[in-house]
C-alpha atoms as a PDB file:
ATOM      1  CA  UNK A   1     -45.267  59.494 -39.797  1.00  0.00           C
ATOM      2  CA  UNK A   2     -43.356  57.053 -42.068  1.00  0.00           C
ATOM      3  CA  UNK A   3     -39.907  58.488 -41.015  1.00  0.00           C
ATOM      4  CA  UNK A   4     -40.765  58.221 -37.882  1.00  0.00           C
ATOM      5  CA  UNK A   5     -42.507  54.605 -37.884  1.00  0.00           C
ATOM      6  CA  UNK A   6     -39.260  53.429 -39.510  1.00  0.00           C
ATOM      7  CA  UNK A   7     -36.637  55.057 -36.679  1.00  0.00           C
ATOM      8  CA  UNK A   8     -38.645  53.670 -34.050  1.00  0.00           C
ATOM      9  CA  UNK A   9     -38.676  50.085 -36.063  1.00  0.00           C
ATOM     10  CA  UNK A  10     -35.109  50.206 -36.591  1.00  0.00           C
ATOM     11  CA  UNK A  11     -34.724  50.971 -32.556  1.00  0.00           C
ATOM     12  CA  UNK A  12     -37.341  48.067 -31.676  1.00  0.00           C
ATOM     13  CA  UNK A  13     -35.146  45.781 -33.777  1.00  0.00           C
ATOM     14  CA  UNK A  14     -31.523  47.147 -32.215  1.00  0.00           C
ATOM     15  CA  UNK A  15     -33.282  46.401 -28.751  1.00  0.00           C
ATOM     16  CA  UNK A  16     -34.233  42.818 -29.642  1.00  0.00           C
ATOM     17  CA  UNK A  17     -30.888  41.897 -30.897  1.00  0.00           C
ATOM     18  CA  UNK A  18     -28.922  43.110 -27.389  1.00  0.00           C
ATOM     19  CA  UNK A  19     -31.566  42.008 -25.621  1.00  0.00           C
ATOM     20  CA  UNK A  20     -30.838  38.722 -26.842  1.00  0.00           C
ATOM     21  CA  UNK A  21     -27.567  38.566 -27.311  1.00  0.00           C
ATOM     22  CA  UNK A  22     -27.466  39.847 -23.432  1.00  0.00           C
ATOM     23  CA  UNK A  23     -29.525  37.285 -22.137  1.00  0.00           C
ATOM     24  CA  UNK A  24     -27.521  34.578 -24.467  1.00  0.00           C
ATOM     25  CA  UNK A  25     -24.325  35.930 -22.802  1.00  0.00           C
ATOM     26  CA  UNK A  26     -25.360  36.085 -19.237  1.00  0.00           C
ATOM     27  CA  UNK A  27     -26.742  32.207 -19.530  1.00  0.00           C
ATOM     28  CA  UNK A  28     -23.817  30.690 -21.432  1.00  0.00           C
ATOM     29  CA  UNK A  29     -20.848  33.208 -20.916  1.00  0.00           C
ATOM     30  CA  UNK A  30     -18.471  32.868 -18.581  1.00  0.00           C
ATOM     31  CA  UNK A  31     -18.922  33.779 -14.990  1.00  0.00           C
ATOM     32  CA  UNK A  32     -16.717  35.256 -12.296  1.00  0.00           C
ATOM     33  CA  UNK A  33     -15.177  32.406  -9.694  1.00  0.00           C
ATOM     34  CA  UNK A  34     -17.660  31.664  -6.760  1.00  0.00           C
ATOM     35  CA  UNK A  35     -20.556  34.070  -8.290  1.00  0.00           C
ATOM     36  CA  UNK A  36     -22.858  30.503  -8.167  1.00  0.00           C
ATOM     37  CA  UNK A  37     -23.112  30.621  -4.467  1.00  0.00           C
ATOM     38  CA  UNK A  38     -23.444  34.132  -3.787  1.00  0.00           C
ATOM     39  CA  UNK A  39     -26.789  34.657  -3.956  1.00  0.00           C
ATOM     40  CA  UNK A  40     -29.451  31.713  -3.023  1.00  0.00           C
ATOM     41  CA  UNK A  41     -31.711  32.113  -6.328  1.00  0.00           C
ATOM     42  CA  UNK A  42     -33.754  28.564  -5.357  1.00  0.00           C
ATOM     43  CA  UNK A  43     -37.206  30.068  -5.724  1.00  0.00           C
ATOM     44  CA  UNK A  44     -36.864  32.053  -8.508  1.00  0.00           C
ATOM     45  CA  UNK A  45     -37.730  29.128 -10.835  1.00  0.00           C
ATOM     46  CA  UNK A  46     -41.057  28.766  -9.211  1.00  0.00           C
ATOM     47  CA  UNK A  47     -41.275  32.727  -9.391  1.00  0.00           C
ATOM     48  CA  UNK A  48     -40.778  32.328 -13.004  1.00  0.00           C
ATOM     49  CA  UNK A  49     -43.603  30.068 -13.912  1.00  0.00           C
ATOM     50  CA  UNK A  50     -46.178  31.858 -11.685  1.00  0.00           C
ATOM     51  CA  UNK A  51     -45.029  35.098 -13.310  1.00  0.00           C
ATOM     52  CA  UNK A  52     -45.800  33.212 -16.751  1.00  0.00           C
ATOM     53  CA  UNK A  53     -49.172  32.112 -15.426  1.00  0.00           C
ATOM     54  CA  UNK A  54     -49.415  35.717 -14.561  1.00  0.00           C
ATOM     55  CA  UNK A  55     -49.102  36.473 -18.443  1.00  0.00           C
ATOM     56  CA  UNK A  56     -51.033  34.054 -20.190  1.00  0.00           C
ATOM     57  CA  UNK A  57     -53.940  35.000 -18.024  1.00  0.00           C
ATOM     58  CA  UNK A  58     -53.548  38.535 -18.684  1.00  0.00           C
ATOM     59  CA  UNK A  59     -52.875  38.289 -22.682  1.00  0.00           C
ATOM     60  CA  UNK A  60     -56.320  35.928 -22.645  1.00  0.00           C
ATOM     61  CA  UNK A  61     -58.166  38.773 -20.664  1.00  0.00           C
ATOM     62  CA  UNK A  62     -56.667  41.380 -22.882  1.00  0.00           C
ATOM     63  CA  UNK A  63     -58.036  39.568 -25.805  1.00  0.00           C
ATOM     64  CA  UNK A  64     -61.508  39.158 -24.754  1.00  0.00           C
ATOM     65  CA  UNK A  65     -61.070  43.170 -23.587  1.00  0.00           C
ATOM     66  CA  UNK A  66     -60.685  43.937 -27.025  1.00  0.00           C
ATOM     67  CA  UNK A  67     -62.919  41.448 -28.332  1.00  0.00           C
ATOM     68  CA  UNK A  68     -65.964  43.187 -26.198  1.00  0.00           C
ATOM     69  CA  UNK A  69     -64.176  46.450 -27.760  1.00  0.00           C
ATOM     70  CA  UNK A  70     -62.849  47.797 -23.941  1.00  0.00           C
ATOM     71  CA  UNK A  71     -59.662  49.814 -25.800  1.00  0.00           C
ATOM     72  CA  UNK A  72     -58.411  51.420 -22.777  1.00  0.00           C
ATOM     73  CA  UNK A  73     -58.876  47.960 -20.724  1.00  0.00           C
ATOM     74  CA  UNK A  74     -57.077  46.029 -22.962  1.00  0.00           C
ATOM     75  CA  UNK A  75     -54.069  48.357 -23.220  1.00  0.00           C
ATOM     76  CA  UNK A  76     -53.615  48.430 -19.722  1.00  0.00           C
ATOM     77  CA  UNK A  77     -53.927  44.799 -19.010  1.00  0.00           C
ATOM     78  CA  UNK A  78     -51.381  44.096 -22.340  1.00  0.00           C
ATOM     79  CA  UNK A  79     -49.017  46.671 -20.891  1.00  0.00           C
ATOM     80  CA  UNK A  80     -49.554  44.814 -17.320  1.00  0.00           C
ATOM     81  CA  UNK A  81     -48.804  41.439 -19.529  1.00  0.00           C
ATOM     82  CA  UNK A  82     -45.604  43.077 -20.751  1.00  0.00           C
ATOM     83  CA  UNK A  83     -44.529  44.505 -17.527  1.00  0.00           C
ATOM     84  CA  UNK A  84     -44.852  40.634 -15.931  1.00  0.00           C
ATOM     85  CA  UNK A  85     -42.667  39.449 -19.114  1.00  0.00           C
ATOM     86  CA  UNK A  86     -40.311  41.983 -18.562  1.00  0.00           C
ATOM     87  CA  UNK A  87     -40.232  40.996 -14.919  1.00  0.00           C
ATOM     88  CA  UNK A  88     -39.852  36.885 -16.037  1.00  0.00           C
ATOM     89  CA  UNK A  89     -36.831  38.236 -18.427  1.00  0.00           C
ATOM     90  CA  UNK A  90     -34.941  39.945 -15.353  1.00  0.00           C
ATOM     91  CA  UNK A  91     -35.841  36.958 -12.841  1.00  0.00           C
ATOM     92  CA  UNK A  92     -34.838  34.329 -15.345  1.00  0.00           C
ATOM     93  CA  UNK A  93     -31.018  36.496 -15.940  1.00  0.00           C
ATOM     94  CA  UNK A  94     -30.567  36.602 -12.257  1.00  0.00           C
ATOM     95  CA  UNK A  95     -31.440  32.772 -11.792  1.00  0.00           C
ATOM     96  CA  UNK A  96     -28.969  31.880 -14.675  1.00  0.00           C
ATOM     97  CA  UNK A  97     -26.371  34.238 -13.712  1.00  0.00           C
ATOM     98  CA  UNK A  98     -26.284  33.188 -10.142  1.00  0.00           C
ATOM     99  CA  UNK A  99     -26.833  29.146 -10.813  1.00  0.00           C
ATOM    100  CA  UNK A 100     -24.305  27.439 -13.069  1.00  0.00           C
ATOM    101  CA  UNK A 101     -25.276  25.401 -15.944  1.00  0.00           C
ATOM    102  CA  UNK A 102     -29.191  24.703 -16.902  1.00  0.00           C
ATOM    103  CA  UNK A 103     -30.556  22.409 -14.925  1.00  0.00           C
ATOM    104  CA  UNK A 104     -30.550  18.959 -16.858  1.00  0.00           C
ATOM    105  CA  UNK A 105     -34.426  17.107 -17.901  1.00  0.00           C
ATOM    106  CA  UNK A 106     -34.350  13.245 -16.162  1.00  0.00           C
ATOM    107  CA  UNK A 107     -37.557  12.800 -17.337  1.00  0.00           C
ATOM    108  CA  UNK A 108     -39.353  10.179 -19.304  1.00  0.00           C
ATOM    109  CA  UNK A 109     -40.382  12.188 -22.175  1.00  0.00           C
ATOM    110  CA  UNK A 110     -36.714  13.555 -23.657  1.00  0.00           C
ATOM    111  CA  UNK A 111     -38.021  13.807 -27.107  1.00  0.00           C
ATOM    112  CA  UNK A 112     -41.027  16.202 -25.756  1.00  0.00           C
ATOM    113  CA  UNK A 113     -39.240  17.683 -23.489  1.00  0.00           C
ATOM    114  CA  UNK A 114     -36.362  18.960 -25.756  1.00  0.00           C
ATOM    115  CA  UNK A 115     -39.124  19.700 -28.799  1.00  0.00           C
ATOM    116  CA  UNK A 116     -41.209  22.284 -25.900  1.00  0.00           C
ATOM    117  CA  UNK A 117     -37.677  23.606 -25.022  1.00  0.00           C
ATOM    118  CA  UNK A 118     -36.218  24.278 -28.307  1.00  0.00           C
ATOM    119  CA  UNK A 119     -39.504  26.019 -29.759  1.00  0.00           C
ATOM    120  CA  UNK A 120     -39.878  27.526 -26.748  1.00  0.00           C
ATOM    121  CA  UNK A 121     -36.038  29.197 -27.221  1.00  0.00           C
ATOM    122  CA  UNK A 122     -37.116  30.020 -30.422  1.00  0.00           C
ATOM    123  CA  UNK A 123     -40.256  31.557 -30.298  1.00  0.00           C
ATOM    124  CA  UNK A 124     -39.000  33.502 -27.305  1.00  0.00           C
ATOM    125  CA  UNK A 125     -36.364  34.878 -28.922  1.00  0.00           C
ATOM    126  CA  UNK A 126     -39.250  36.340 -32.012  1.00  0.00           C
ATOM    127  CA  UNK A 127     -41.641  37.430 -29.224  1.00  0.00           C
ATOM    128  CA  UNK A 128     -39.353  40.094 -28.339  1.00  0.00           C
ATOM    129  CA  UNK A 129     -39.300  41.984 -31.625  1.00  0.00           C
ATOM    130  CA  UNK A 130     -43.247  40.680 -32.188  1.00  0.00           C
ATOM    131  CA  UNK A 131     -44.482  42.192 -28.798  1.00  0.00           C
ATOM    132  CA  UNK A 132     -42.562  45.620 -28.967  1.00  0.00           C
ATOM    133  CA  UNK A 133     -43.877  46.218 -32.575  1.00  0.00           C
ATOM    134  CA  UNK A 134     -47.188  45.066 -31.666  1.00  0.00           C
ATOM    135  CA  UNK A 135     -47.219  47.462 -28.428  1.00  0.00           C
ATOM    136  CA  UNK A 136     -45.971  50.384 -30.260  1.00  0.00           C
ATOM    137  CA  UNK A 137     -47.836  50.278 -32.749  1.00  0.00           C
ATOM    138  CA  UNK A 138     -50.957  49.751 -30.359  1.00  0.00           C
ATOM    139  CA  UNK A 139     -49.610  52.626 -28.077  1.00  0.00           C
ATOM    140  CA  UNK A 140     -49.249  54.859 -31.710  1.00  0.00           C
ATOM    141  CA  UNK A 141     -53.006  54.459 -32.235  1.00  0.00           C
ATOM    142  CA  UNK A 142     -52.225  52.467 -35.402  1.00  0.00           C
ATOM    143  CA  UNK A 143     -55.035  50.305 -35.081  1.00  0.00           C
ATOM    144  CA  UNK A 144     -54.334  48.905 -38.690  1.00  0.00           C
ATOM    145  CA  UNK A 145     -50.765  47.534 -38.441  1.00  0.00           C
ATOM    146  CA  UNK A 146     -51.676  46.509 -34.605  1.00  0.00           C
ATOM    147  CA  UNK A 147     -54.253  44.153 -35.619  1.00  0.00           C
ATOM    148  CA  UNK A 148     -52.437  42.870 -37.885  1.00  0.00           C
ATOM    149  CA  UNK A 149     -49.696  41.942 -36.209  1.00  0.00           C
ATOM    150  CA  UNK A 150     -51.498  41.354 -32.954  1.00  0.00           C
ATOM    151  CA  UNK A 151     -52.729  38.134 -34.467  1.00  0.00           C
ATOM    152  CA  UNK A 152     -49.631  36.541 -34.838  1.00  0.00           C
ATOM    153  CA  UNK A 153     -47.739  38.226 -31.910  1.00  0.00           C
ATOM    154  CA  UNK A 154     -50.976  36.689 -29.503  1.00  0.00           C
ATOM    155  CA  UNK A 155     -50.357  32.905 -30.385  1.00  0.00           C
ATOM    156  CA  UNK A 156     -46.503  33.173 -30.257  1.00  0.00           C
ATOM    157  CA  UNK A 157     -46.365  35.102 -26.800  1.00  0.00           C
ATOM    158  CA  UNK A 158     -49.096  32.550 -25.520  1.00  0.00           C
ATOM    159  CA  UNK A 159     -46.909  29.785 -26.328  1.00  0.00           C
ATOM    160  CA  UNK A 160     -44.097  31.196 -24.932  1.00  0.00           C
ATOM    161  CA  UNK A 161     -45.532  31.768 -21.787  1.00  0.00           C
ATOM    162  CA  UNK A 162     -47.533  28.337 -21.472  1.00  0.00           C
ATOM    163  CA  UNK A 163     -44.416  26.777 -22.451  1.00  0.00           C
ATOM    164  CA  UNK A 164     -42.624  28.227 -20.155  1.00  0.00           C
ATOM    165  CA  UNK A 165     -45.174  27.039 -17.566  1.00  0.00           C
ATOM    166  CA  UNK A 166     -44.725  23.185 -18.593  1.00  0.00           C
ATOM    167  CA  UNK A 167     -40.801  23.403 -18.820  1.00  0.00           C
ATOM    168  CA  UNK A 168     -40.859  24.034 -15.165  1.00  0.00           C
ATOM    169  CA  UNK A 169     -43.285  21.722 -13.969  1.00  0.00           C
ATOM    170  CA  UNK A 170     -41.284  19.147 -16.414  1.00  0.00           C
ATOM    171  CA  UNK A 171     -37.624  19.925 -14.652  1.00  0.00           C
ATOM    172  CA  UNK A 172     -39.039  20.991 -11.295  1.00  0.00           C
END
C-alpha cells in the first residue's frame, strides 16, 4: 500500500505542477493575432462566480454530511464540489485565453482588493495539490490521512472559492 500511496502522490504532485504551469501559460503567454475576438466569452465571468457559489455551498453541505456521519453523501457531494471546480478551472482558461489582459480593479479599496487577489492566487494554486490528495485519499478509504488533511484542505478551498466570489463582484 505504501508503494503504491507514494506513485499515486508523486502523480498528484506532477498533475498540480502542469496544471499550473498550464493555466499560468494560457493567462500570461502569448496568444495567436486576433484570437481576443474570436469567441464572445462576456458571460463567462459571471459563470465563474456562480460556479464558485456552486462550490462553497457544496463543500459546507459536504461537511455537515460527514459531520452527521452520511459517508456515501458526503463523497458524492465533495466529488460534485470538485467536478464544479474543475468546471471553474476550464471556464476561467477559456475566458483568459479568449480576452486579453486581466481586467484592471478601479475600485476604492486597491489595498483589499490586491491582498483578496494575491492570496487568492496563492491559495489556489495549493488547493490543487490539497484537494487531489485529500480526494484520493478519501476515495482510498484512508479515513486517517483524509481527516487529516481534510481539515486544512476545507478552509483553503473555501477561501478560494469565496474569494473568488468577491473578486468578481469587486471588478464586475
Amino acid at each position: 500500500m505504501v508503494n503504491q500511496d507514494s506513485f499515486w502522490l508523486r502523480i498528484i504532485y506532477i498533475v498540480s505542477v502542469i496544471i499550473t504551469a498550464a493555466v499560468a501559460f494560457l493567462i500570461l503567454g502569448p496568444r495567436p493575432e486576433g484570437i481576443g475576438e474570436s469567441l464572445d466569452v462576456s458571460k463567462l465571468p459571471l459563470f465563474n462566480a456562480i460556479l464558485n457559489v456552486i462550490t462553497t455551498i457544496l463543500l459546507i453541505y459536504g461537511y455537515t454530511l460527514i459531520r452527521q456521519k452520511k459517508r456515501q453523501q458526503h463523497k458524492t457531494i465533495m466529488l460534485t464540489a470538485f467536478g464544479t471546480s474543475s468546471t471553474f478551472l476550464v471556464s476561467y482558461v477559456i475566458y483568459h485565453w479568449f480576452k486579453a489582459g486581466p481586467k484592471q480593479y478601479t475600485g476604492d479599496f486597491t489595498e483589499i482588493y490586491y491582498f483578496i487577489l494575491i492570496t487568492h492566487i496563492i491559495l489556489a494554486v495549493i488547493i490543487i495539490p490539497l484537494a487531489l490528495i485529500t480526494l484520493y485519499r478519501g476515495w482510498t478509504d484512508n479515513i486517517g490521512k483524509h481527516r487529516k488533511i481534510a481539515r486544512i484542505t476545507l478552509p483553503i478551498w473555501l477561501y478560494v472559492s469565496v474569494t473568488g466570489v468577491v473578486i468578481y463582484r469587486m471588478l464586475y
